[in-house]
C-alpha atoms as a PDB file:
ATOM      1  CA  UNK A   1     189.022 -90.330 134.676  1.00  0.00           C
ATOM      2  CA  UNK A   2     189.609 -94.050 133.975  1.00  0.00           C
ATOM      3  CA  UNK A   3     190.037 -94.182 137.921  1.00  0.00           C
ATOM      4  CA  UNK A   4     187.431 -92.802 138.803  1.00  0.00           C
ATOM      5  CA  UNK A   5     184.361 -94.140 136.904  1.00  0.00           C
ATOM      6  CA  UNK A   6     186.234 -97.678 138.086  1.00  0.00           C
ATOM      7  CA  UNK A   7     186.205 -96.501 141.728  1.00  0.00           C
ATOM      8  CA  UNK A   8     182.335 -95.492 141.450  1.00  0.00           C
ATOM      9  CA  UNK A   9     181.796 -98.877 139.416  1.00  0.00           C
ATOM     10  CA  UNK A  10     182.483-100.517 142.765  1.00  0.00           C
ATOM     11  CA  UNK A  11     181.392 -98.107 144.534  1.00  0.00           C
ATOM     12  CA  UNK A  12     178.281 -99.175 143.079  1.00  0.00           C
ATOM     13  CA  UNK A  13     178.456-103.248 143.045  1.00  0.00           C
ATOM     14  CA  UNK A  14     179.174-102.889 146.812  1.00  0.00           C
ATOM     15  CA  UNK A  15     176.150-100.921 147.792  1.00  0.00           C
ATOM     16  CA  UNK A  16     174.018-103.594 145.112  1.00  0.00           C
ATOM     17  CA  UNK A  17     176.003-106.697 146.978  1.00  0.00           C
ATOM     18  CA  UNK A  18     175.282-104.872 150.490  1.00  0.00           C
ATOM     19  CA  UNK A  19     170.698-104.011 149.206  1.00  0.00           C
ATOM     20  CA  UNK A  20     170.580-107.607 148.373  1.00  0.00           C
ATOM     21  CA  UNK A  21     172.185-109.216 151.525  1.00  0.00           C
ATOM     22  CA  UNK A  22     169.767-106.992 153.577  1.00  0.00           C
ATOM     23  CA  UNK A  23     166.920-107.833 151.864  1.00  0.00           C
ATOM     24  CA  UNK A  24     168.064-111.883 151.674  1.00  0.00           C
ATOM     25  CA  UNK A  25     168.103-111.025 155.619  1.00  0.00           C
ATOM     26  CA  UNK A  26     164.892-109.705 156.010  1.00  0.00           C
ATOM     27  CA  UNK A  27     163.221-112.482 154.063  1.00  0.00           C
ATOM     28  CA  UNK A  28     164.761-115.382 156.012  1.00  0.00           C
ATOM     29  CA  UNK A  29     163.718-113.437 158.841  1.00  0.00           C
ATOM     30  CA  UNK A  30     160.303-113.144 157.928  1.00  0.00           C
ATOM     31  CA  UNK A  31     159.943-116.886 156.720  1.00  0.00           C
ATOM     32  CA  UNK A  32     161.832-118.238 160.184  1.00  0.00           C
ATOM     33  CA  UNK A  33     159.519-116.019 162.371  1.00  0.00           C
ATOM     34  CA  UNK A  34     157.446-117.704 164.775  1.00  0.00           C
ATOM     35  CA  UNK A  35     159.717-121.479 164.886  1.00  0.00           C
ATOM     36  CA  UNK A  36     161.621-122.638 167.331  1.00  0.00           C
ATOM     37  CA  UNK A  37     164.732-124.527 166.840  1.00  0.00           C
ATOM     38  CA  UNK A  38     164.378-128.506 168.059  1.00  0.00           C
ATOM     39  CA  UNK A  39     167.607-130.259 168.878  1.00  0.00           C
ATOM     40  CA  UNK A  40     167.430-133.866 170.950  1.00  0.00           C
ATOM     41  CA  UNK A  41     169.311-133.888 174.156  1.00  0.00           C
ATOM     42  CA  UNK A  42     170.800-136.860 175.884  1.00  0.00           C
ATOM     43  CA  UNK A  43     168.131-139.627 176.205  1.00  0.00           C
ATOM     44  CA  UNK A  44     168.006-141.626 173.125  1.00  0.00           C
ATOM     45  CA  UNK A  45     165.128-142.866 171.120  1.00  0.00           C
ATOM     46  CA  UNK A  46     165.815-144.950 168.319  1.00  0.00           C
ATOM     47  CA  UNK A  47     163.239-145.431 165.499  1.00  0.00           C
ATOM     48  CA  UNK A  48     161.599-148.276 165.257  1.00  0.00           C
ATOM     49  CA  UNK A  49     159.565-149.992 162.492  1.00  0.00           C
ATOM     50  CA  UNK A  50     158.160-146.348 161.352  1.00  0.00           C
ATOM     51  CA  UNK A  51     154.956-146.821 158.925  1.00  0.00           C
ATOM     52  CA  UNK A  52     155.332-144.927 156.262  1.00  0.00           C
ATOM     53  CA  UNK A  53     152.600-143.095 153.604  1.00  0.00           C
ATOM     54  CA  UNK A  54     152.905-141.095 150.974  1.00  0.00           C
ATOM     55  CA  UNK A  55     150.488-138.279 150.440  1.00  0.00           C
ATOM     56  CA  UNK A  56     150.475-138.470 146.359  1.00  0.00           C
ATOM     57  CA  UNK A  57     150.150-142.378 146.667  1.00  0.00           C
ATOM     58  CA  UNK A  58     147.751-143.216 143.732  1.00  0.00           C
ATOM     59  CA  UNK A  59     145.419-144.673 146.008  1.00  0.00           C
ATOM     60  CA  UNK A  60     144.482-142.134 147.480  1.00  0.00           C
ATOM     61  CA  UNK A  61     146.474-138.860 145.580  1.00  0.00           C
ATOM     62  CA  UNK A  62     143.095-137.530 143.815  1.00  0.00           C
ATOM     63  CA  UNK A  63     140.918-137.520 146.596  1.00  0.00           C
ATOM     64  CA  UNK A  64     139.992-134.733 147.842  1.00  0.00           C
ATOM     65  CA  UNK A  65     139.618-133.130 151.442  1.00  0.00           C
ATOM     66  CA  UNK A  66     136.132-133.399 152.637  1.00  0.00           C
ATOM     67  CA  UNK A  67     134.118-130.503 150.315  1.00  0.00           C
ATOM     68  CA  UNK A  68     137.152-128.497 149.452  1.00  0.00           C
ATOM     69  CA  UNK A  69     138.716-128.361 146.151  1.00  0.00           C
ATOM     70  CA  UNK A  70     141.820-129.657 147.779  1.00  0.00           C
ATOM     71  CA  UNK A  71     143.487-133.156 147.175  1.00  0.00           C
ATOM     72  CA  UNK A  72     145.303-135.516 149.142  1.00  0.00           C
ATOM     73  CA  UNK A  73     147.871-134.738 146.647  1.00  0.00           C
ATOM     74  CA  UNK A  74     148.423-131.023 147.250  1.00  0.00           C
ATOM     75  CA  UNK A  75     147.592-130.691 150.809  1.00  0.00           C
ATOM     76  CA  UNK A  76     147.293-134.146 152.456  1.00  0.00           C
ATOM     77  CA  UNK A  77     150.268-134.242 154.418  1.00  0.00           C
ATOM     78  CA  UNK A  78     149.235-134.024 157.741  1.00  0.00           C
ATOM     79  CA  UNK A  79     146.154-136.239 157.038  1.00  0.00           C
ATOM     80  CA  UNK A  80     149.058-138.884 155.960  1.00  0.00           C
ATOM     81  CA  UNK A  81     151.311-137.866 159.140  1.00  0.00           C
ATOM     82  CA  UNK A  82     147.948-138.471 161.314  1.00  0.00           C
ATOM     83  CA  UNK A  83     147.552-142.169 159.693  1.00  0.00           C
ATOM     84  CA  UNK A  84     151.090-143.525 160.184  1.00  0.00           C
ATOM     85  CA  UNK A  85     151.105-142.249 163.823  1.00  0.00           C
ATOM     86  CA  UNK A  86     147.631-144.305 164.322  1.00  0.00           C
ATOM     87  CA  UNK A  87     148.988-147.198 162.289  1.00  0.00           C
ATOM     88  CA  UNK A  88     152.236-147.456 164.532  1.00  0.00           C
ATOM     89  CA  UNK A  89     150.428-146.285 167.671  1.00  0.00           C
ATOM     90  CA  UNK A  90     147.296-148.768 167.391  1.00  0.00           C
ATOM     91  CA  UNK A  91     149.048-151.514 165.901  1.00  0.00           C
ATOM     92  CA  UNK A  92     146.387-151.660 162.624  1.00  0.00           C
ATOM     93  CA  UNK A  93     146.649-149.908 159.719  1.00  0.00           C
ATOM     94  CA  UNK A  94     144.708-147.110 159.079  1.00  0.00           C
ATOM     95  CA  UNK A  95     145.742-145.768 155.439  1.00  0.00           C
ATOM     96  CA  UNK A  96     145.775-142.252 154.719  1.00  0.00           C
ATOM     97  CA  UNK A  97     143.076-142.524 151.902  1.00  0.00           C
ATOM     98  CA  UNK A  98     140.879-144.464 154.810  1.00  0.00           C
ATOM     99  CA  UNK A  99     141.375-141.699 157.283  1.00  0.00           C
ATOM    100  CA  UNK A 100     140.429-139.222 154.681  1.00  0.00           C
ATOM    101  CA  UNK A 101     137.052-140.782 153.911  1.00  0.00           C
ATOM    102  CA  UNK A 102     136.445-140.448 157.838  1.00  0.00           C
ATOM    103  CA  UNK A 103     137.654-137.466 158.317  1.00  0.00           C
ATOM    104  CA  UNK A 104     135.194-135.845 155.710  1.00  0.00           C
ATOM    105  CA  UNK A 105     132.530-138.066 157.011  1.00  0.00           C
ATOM    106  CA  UNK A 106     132.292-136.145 160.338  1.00  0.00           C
ATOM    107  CA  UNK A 107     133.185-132.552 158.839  1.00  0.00           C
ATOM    108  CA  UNK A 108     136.913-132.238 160.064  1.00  0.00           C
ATOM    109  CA  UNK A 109     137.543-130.346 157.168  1.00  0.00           C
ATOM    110  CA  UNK A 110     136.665-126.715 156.683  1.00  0.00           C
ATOM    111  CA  UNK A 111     135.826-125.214 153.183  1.00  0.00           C
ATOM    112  CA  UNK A 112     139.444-124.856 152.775  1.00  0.00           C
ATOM    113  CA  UNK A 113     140.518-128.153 153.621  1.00  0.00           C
ATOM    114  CA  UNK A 114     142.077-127.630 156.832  1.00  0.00           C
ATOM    115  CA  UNK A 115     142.013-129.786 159.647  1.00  0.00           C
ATOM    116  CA  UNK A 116     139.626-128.640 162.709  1.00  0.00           C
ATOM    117  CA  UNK A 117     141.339-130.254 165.257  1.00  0.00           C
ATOM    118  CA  UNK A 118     137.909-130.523 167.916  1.00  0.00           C
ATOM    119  CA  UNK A 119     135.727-131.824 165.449  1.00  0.00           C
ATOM    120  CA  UNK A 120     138.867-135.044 165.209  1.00  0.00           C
ATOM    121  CA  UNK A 121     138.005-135.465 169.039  1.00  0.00           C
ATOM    122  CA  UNK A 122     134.627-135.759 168.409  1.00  0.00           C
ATOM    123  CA  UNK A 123     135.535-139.186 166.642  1.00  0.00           C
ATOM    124  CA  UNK A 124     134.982-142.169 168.741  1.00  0.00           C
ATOM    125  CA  UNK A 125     138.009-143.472 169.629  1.00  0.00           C
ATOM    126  CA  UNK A 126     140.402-140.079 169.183  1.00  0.00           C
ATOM    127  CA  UNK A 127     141.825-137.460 170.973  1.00  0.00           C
ATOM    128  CA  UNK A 128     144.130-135.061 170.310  1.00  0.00           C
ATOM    129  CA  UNK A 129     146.747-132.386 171.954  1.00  0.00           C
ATOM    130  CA  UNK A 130     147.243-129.194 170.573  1.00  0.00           C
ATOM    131  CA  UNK A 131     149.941-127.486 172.147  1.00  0.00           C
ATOM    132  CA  UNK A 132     150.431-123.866 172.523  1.00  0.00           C
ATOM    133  CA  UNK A 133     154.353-123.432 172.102  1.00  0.00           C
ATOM    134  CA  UNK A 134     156.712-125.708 170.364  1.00  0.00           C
ATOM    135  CA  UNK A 135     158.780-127.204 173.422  1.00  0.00           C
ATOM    136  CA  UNK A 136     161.768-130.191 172.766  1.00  0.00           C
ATOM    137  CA  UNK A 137     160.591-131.926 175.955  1.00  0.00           C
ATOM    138  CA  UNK A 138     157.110-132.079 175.227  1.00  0.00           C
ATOM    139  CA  UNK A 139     158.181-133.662 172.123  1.00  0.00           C
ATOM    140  CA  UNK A 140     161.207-136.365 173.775  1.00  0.00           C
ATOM    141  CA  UNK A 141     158.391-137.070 176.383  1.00  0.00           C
ATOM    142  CA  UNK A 142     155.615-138.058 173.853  1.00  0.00           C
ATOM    143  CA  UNK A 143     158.029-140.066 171.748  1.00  0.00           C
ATOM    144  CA  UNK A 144     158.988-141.667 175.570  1.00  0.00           C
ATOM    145  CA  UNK A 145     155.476-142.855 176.008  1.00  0.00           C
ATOM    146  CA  UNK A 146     155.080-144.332 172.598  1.00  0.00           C
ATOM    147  CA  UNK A 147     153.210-141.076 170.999  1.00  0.00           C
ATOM    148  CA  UNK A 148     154.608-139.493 167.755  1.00  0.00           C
ATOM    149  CA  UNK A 149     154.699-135.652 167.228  1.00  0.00           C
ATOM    150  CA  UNK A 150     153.679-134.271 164.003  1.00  0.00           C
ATOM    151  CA  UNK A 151     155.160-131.228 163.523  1.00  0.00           C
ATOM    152  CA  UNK A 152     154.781-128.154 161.277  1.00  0.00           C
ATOM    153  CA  UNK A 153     157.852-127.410 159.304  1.00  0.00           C
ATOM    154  CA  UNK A 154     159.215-125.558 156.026  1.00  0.00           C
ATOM    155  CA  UNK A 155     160.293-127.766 153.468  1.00  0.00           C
ATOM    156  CA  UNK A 156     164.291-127.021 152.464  1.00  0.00           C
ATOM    157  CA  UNK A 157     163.919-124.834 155.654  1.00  0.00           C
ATOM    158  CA  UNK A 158     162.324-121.791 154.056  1.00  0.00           C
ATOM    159  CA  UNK A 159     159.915-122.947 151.820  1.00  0.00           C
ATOM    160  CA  UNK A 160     156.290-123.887 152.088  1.00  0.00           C
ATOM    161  CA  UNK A 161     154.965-125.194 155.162  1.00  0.00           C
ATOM    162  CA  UNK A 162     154.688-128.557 155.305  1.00  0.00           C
ATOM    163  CA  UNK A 163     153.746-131.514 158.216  1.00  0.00           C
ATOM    164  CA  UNK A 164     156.150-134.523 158.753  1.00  0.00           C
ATOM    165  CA  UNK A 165     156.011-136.440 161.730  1.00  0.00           C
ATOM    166  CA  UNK A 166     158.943-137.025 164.173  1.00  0.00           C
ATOM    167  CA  UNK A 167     159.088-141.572 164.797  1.00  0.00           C
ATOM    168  CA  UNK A 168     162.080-141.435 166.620  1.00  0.00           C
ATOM    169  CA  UNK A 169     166.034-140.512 167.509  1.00  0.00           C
ATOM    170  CA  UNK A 170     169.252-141.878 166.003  1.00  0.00           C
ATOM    171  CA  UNK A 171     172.687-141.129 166.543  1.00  0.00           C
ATOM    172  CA  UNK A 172     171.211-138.341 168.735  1.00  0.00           C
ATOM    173  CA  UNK A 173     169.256-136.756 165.151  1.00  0.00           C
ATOM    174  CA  UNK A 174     165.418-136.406 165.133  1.00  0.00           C
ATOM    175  CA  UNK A 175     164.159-138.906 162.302  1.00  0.00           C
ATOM    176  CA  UNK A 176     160.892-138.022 160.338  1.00  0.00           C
ATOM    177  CA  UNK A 177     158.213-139.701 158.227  1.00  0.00           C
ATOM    178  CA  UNK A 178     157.675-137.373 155.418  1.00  0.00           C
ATOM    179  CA  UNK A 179     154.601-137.650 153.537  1.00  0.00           C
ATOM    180  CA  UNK A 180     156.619-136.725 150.036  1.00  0.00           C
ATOM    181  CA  UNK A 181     159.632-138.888 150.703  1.00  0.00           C
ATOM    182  CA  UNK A 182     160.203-142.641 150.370  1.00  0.00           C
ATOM    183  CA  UNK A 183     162.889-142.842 153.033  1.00  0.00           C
ATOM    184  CA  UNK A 184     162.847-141.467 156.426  1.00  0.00           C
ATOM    185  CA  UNK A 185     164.721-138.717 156.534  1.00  0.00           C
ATOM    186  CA  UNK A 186     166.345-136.099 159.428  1.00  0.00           C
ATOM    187  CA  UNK A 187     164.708-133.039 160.863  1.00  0.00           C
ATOM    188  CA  UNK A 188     167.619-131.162 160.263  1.00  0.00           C
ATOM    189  CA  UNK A 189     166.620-131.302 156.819  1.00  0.00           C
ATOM    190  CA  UNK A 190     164.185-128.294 158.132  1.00  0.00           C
ATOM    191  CA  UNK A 191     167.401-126.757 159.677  1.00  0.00           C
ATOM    192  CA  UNK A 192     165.237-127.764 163.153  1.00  0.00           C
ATOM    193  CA  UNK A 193     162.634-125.565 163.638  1.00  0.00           C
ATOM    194  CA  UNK A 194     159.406-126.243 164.001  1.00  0.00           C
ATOM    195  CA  UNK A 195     156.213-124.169 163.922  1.00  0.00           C
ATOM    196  CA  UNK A 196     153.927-125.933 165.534  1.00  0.00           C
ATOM    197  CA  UNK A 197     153.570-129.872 167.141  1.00  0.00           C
ATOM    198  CA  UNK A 198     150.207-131.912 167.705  1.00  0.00           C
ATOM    199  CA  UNK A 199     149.847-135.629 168.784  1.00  0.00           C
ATOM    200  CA  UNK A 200     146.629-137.847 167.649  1.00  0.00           C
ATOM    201  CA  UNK A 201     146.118-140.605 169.763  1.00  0.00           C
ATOM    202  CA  UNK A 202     143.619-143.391 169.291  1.00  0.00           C
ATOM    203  CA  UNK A 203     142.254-146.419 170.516  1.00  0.00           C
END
């Protein structure tokens, strides 16, 4: 009898152990779906001087995102990803609370804070590229010409999304600005993948 309630014990535990690694499955599935894994190949691009920002600076941390109810705080990442690439590309420094303030002066940001990537080219002085897949060469090739990706990631991998932007290459590894980070850090730290990739440029 002992036997037997033991052997459906297990029984049991197994077919728990086997629900929850099918539903861990699904849910990395579900949170991965739509990224493409980034890896550098052979040309190398080391990181130079990279500018860095922080999003929650107190500067800047409370402002918020044109009319929205959102702060640079909670959702000013890729407004701080967009002002280090301008700093380093243009050579003057353009802070992230700066950038902000002209951002919601011309109505880049919709009711919800996002960015609306025309009304940015309707700025005098900057353009932008919005590209339709996530592709490693498009990335190596604007790094090449002195243009730096910022790409949409999850932060850990599978959590939120989140915008950091690519400065550079070492020891073969993608290096990022992140906007919630002191130091530069790798974007294997997203395992790779990456959701989305747009490049600012201005004059």
């Amino acid at each position: 009898m002992r036997r037997t309630k033991s052997k459906q014990v297990k029984i049991a535990l197994f077919c728990f152990l086997l629900g929850c690694g099918m539903l861990g499955a699904v849910f990395l599935a579900l949170r991965l779906r739509g990224s493409v894994v980034v890896k550098f190949g052979e040309t190398q691009l080391a990181a130079g001087e990279a500018m860095s920002y922080r999003q929650d600076d107190k500067m800047w941390a409370d402002d918020t995102l044109g009319d929205s109810g959102f702060t640079m705080r909670s959702s000013g990442c890729l407004v701080t990803c967009i002002a280090a690439a301008v700093s380093m590309e243009t050579g003057n420094e353009v802070t992230p609370g700066a950038l902000n303030h002209l951002f919601s002066e011309n109505q880049v940001y919709d009711s919800e804070g996002n960015v609306q990537w025309a009304a940015i080219e309707e700025i005098e002085g900057y353009s932008v590229d919005v590209f339709q897949e996530v592709s490693e060469p498009e990335i190596a090739q604007n790094l090449a010409f002195g243009h730096y990706p910022i790409v949409r990631v999850r932060m850990h991998g599978i959590g939120s999304f989140h915008y950091v932007l690519i400065v550079g290459v070492e020891d073969g590894k993608y290096i990022c600005m992140d906007p919630l980070e002191d130091e530069l850090t790798r974007l294997s730290r997203y395992w790779n993948r990456v959701y989305a990739v747009r490049v600012v440029y201005a004059e």
